[in-house]
Protein backbone atom coordinates (compact mmCIF):
# COMPACT_ATOMS: atom_id res chain seq x y z
CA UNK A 1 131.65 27.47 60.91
CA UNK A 2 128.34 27.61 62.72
CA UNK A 3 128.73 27.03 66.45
CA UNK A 4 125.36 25.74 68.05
CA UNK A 5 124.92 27.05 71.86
CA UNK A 6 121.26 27.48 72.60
CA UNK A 7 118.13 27.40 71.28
CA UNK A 8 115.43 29.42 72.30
CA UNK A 9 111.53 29.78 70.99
CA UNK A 10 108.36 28.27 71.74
CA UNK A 11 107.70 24.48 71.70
CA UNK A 12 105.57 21.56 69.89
CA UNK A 13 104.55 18.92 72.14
CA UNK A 14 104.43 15.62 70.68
CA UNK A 15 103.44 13.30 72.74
CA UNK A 16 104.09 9.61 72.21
CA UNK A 17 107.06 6.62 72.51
CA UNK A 18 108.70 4.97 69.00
CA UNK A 19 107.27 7.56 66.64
CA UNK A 20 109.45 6.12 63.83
CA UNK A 21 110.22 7.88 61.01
CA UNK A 22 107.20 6.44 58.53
CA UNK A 23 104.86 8.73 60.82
CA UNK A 24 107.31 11.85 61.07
CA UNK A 25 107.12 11.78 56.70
CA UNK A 26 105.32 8.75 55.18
CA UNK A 27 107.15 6.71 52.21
CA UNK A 28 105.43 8.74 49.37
CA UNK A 29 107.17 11.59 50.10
CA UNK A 30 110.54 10.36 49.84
CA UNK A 31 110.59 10.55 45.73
CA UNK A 32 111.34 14.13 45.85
CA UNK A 33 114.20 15.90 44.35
CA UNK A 34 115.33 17.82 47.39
CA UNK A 35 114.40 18.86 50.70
CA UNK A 36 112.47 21.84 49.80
CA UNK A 37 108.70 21.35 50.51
CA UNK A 38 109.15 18.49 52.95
CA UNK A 39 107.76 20.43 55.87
CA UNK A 40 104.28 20.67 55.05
CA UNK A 41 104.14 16.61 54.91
CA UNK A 42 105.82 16.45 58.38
CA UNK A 43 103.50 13.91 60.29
CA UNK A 44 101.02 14.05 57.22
CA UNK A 45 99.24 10.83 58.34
CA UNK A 46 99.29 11.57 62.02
CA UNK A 47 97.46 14.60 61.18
CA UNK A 48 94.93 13.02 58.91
CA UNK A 49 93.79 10.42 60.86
CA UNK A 50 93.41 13.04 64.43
CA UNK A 51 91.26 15.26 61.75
CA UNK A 52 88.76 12.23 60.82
CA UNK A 53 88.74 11.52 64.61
CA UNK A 54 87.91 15.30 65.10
CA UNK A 55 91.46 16.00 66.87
CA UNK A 56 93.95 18.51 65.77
CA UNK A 57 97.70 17.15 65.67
CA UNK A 58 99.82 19.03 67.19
CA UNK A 59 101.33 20.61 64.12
CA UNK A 60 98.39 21.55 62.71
CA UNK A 61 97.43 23.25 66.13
CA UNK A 62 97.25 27.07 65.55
CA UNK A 63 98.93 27.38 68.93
CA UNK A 64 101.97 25.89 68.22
CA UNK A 65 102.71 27.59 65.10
CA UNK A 66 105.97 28.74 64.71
CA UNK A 67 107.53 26.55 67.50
CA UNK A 68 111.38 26.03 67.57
CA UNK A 69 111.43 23.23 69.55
CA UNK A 70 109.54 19.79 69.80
CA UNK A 71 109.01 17.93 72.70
CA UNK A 72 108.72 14.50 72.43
CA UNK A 73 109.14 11.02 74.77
CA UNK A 74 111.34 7.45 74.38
CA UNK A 75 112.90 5.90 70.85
CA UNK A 76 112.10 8.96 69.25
CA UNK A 77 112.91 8.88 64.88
CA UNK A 78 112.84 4.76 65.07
CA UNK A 79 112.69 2.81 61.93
CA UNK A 80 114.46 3.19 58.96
CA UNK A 81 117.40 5.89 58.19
CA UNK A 82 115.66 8.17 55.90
CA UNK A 83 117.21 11.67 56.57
CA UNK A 84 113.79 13.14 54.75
CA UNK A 85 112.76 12.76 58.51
CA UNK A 86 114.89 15.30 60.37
CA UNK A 87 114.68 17.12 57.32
CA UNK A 88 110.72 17.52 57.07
CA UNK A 89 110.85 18.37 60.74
CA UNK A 90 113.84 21.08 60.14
CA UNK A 91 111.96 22.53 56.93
CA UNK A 92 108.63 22.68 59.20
CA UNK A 93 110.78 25.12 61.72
CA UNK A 94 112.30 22.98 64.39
CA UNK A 95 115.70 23.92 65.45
CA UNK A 96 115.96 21.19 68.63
CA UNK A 97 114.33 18.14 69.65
CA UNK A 98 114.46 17.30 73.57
CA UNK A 99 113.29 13.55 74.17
CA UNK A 100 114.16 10.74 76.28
CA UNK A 101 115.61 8.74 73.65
CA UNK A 102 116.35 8.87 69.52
CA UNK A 103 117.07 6.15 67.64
CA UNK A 104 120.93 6.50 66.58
CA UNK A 105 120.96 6.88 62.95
CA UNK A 106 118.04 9.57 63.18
CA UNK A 107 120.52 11.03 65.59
CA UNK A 108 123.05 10.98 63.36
CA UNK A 109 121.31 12.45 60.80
CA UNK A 110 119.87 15.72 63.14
CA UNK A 111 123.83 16.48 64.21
CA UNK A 112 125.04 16.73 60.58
CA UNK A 113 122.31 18.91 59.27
CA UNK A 114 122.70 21.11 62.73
CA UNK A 115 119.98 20.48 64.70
CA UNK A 116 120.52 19.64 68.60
CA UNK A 117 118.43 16.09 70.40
CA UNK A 118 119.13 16.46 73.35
CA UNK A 119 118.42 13.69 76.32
CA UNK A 120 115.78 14.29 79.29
CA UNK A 121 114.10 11.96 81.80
CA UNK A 122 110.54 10.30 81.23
CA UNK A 123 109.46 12.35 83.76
CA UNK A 124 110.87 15.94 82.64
CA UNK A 125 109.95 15.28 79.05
CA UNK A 126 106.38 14.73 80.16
CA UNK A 127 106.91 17.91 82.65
CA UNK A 128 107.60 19.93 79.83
CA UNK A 129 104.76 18.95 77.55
CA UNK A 130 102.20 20.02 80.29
CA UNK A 131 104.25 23.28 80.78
CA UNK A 132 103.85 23.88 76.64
CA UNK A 133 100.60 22.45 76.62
CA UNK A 134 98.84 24.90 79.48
CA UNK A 135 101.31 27.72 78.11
CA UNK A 136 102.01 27.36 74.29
CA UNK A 137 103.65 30.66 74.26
CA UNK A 138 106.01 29.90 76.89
CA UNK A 139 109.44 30.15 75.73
CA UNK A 140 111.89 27.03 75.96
CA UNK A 141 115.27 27.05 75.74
CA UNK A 142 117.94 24.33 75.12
CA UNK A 143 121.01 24.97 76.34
CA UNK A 144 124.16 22.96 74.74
CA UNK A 145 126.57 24.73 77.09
CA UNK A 146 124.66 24.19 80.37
CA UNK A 147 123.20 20.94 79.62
CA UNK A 148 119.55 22.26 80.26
CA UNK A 149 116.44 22.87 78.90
CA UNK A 150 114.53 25.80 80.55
CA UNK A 151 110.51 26.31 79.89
CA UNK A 152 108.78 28.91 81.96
CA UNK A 153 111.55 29.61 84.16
CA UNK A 154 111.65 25.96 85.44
CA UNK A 155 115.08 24.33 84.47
CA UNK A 156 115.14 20.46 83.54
CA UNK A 157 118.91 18.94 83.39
CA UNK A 158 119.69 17.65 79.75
CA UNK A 159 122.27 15.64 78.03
CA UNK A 160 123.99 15.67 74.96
CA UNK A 161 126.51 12.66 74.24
CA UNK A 162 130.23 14.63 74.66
CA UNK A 163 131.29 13.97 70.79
CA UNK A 164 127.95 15.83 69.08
CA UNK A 165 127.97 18.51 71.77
CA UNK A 166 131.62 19.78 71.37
CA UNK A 167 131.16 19.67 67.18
CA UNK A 168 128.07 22.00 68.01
CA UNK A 169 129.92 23.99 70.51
CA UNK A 170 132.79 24.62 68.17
CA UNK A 171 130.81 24.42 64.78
CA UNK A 172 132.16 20.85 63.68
CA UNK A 173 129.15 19.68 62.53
CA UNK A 174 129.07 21.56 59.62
CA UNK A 175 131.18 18.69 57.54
CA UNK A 176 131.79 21.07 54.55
CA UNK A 177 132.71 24.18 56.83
CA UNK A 178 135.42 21.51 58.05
CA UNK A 179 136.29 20.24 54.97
CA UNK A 180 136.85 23.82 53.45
CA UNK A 181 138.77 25.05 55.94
CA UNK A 182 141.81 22.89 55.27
CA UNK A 183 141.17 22.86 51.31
CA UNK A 184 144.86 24.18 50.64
CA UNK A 185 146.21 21.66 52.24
CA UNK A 186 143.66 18.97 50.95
CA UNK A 187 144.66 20.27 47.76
CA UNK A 188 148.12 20.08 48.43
CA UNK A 189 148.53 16.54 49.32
CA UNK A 190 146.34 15.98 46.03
CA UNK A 191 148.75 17.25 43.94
CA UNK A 192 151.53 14.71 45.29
CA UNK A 193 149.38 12.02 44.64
CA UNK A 194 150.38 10.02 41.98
CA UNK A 195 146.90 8.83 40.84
CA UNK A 196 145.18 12.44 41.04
CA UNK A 197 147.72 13.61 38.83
CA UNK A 198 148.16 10.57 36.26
CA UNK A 199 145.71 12.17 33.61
CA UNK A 200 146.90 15.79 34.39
């Protein structure tokens, strides 16, 4: 089992409430096979339209290359439950979200594939955009233990709901690494089961 303490790297701001999960990877994307290659499409329309307006999005921003982390603000992964959207975002290099608020089965769907949201106030979240946003190479890091995110050396308090943070603390998201380690006796009670065993 993977335990899941702390994250540390440099962060992505983006900025914005209810970024739902048709902006993080638009519908056409969803046809694929299997994860692999979702990354470059994260926030493909987001960054199409800033480039006709002469903007850069933040993940096409040289600066913020390689970032760990993303930064974002209220109702964050709203709309509907496609798991391509944590995925895209993992597969681009994200290993933690901090944000005031996710919607819950975009939650759900970051805890089982390993990846930490963790809870800050409106005013924090926006606190540590500016810090990334003067200072793209500062380092952030989100704590799981502590209940913190640190960027630059100023700490920001953090929450984690009690059920996701112990199964990262101890490694229980990993739902096959839990499965697996109790296959003998999975397999055990199997065997006494009359219908498992009927066509034996």
């Amino acid at each position: 089992m993977s335990e899941i303490k702390k994250i540390s790297g440099t962060a992505v701001p983006v900025r914005g409430n209810d970024i739902d999960t048709d902006r993080i990877i638009p519908a056409r994307f969803l046809r694929c096979v299997s994860f692999d290659g979702l990354g470059e499409h994260a926030f493909e329309d987001d960054r199409a339209q800033d480039k006709a307006k002469g903007k850069t999005h933040p993940f096409d921003d040289a600066r913020f290359q390689g970032a760990k982390v993303l930064v974002s603000n209220s109702n964050f992964g709203c709309g509907s439950s496609r798991e391509h959207a944590p995925q895209a975002i993992y597969r681009w290099g994200v290993r933690a979200i901090v944000a005031v608020s996710y919607s819950e089965i975009f939650y759900g769907n970051t805890v089982a594939m390993g990846m930490p949201c963790v809870h800050v106030s409106a005013a924090d979240a926006e606190a540590i955009q500016s810090i990334v946003e003067a200072d793209p190479k500062a380092e952030v890091v989100v704590d799981i233990e502590a209940n913190t995110v640190t960027a630059a050396g100023k700490t920001f308090s953090a929450t984690v709901p009690e059920g996701p943070r112990k199964q990262f603390l101890t490694g229980g998201w990993d739902a096959t690494s839990e499965l697996l380690k109790d296959f003998e006796d999975i397999r055990s009670v199997a065997r006494k089961l009359p219908y498992v065993n009927a066509f034996a």
